[in-house]
C-alpha atoms as a PDB file:
ATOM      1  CA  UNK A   1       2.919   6.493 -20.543  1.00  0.00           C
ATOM      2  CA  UNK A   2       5.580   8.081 -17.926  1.00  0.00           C
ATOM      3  CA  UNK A   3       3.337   7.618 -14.768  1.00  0.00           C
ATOM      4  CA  UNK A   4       1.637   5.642 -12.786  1.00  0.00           C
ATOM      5  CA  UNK A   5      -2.544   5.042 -13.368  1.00  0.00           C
ATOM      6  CA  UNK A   6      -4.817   3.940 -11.544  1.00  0.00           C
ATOM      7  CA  UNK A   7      -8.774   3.521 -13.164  1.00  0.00           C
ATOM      8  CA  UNK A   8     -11.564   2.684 -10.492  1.00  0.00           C
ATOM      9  CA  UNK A   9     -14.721   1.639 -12.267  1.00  0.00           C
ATOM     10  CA  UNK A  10     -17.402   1.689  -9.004  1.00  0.00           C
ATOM     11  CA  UNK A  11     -20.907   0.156 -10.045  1.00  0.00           C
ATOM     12  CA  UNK A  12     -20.708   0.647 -13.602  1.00  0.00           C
ATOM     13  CA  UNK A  13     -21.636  -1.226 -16.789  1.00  0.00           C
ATOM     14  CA  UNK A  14     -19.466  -0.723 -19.593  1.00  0.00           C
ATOM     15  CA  UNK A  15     -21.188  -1.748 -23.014  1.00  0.00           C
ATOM     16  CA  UNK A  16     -21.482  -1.683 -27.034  1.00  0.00           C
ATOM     17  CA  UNK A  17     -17.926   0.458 -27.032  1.00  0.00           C
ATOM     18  CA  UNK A  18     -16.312   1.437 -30.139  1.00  0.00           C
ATOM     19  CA  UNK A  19     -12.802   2.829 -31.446  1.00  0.00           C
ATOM     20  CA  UNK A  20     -11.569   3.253 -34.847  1.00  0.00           C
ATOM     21  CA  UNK A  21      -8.005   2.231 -33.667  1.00  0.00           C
ATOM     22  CA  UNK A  22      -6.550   0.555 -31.212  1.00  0.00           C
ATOM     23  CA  UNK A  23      -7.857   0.363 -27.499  1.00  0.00           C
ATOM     24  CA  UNK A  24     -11.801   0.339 -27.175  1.00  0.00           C
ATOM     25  CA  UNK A  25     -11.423   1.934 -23.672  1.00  0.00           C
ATOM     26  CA  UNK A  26      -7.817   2.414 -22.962  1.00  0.00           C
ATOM     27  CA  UNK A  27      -5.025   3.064 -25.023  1.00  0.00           C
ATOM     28  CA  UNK A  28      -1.763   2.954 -23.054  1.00  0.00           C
ATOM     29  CA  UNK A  29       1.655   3.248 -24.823  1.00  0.00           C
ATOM     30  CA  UNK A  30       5.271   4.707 -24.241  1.00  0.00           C
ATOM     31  CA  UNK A  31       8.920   3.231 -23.997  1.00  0.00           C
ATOM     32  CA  UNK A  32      10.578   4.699 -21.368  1.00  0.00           C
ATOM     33  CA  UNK A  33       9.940   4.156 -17.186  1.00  0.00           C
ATOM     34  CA  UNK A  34       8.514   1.237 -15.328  1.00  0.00           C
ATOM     35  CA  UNK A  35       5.091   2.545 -15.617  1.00  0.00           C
ATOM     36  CA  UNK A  36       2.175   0.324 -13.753  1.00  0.00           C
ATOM     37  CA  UNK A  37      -1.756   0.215 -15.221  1.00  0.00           C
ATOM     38  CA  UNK A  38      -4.165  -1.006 -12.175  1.00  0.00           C
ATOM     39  CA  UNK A  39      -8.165  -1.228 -13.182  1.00  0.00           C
ATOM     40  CA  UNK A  40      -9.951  -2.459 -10.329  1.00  0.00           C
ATOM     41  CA  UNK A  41     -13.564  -2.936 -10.040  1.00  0.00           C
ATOM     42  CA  UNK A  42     -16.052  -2.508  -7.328  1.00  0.00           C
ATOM     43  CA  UNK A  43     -18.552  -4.935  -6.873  1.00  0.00           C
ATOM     44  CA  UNK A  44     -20.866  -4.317  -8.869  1.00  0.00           C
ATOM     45  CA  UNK A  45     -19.414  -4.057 -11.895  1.00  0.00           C
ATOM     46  CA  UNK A  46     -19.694  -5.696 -15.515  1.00  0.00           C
ATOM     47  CA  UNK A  47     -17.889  -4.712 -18.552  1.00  0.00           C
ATOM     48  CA  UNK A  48     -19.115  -6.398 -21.397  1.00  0.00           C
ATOM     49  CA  UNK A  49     -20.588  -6.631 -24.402  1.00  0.00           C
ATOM     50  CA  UNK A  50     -19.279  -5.503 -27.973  1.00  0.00           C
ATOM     51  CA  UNK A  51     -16.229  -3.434 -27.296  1.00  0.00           C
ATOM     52  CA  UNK A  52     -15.501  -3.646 -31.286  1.00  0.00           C
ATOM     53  CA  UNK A  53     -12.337  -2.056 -32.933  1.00  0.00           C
ATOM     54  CA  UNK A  54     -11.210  -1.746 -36.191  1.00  0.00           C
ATOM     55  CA  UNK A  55      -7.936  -2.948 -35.614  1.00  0.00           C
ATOM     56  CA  UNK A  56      -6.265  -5.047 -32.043  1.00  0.00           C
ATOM     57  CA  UNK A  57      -7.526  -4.781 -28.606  1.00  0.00           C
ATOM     58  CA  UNK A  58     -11.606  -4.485 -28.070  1.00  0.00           C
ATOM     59  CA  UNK A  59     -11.059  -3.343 -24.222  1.00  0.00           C
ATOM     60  CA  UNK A  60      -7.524  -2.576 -24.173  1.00  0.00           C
ATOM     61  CA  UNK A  61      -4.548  -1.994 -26.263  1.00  0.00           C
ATOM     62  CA  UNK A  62      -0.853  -1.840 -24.761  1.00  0.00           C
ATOM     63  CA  UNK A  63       2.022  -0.912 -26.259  1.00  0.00           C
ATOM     64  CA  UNK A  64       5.053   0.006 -23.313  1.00  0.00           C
ATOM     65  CA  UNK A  65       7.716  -3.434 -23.063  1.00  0.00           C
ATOM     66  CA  UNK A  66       7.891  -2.132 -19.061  1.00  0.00           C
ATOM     67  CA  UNK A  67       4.457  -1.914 -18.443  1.00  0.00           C
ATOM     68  CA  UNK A  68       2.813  -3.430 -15.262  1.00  0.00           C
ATOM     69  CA  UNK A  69      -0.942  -4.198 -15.637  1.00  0.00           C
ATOM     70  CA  UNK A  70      -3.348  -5.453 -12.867  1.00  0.00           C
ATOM     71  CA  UNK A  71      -6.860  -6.104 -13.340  1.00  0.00           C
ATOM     72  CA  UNK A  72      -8.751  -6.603  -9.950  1.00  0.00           C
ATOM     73  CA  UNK A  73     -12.465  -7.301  -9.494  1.00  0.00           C
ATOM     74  CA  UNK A  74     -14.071  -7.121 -13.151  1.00  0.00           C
ATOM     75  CA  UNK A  75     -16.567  -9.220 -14.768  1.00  0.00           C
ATOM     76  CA  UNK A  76     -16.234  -9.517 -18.230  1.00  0.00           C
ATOM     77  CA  UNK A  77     -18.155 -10.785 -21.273  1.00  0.00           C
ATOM     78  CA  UNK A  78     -18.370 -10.577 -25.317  1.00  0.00           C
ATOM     79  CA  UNK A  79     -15.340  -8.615 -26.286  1.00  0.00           C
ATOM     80  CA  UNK A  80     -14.146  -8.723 -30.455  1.00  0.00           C
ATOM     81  CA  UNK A  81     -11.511  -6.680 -32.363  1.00  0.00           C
ATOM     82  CA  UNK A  82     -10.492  -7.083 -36.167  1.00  0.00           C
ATOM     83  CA  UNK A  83      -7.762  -8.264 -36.185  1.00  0.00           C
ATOM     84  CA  UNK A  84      -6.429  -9.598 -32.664  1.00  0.00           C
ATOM     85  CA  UNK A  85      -6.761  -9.281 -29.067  1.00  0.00           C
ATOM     86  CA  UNK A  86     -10.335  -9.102 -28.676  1.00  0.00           C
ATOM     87  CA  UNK A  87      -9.942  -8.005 -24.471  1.00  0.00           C
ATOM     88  CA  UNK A  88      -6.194  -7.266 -24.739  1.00  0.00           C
ATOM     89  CA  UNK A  89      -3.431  -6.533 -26.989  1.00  0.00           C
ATOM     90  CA  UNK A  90       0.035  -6.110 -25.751  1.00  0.00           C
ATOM     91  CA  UNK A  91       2.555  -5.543 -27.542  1.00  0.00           C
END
C-alpha cells in the first residue's frame, strides 16, 4: 500500500464473510510511504457477524509499520479468526 484509501460503506450490512488468508474484508500491506486507511460508515450501517479466516484478522488484516487507520461510524458484532485478531490484526 503506496496510497492513500478511503472505503465508504453507506447503508450496508456486511455478514457471514470468509477468507482463506489473512483479511476477511481488507487486506492492506506494504513498507514504504506514510500511507492512511479511513473506513467510515454511514448511518445505517452494521458489519457483523462471522467474518471467519483461516489464519489472523476476521475483518481486517494490516501489515505496513507506517500505516494510519481510522474507523468512523461502524457498528460491529461477532467477528473470529484462527489464530488471532478476530476484528484486527496489525502487524
Amino acid at each position: 500500500m503506496l496510497d492513500n484509501a478511503v472505503i465508504t460503506l453507506t447503508d450496508s450490512v456486511l455478514f457471514n464473510g470468509a477468507a482463506r488468508r489473512n483479511g476477511g474484508a481488507v487486506y492492506a500491506t506494504g513498507t514504504v510511504g506514510n500511507p492512511t486507511l479511513t473506513l467510515t460508515c454511514t448511518v445505517p450501517t452494521m458489519i457483523q457477524s462471522q467474518f471467519d479466516v483461516l489464519d489472523r484478522g476476521g475483518f481486517m488484516f494490516v501489515n505496513h509499520p507506517n500505516l494510519a487507520l481510522t474507523l468512523t461510524g461502524c457498528s460491529y458484532n461477532h467477528f473470529y479468526a484462527d489464530s488471532t485478531g478476530g476484528f484486527i490484526e496489525g502487524i
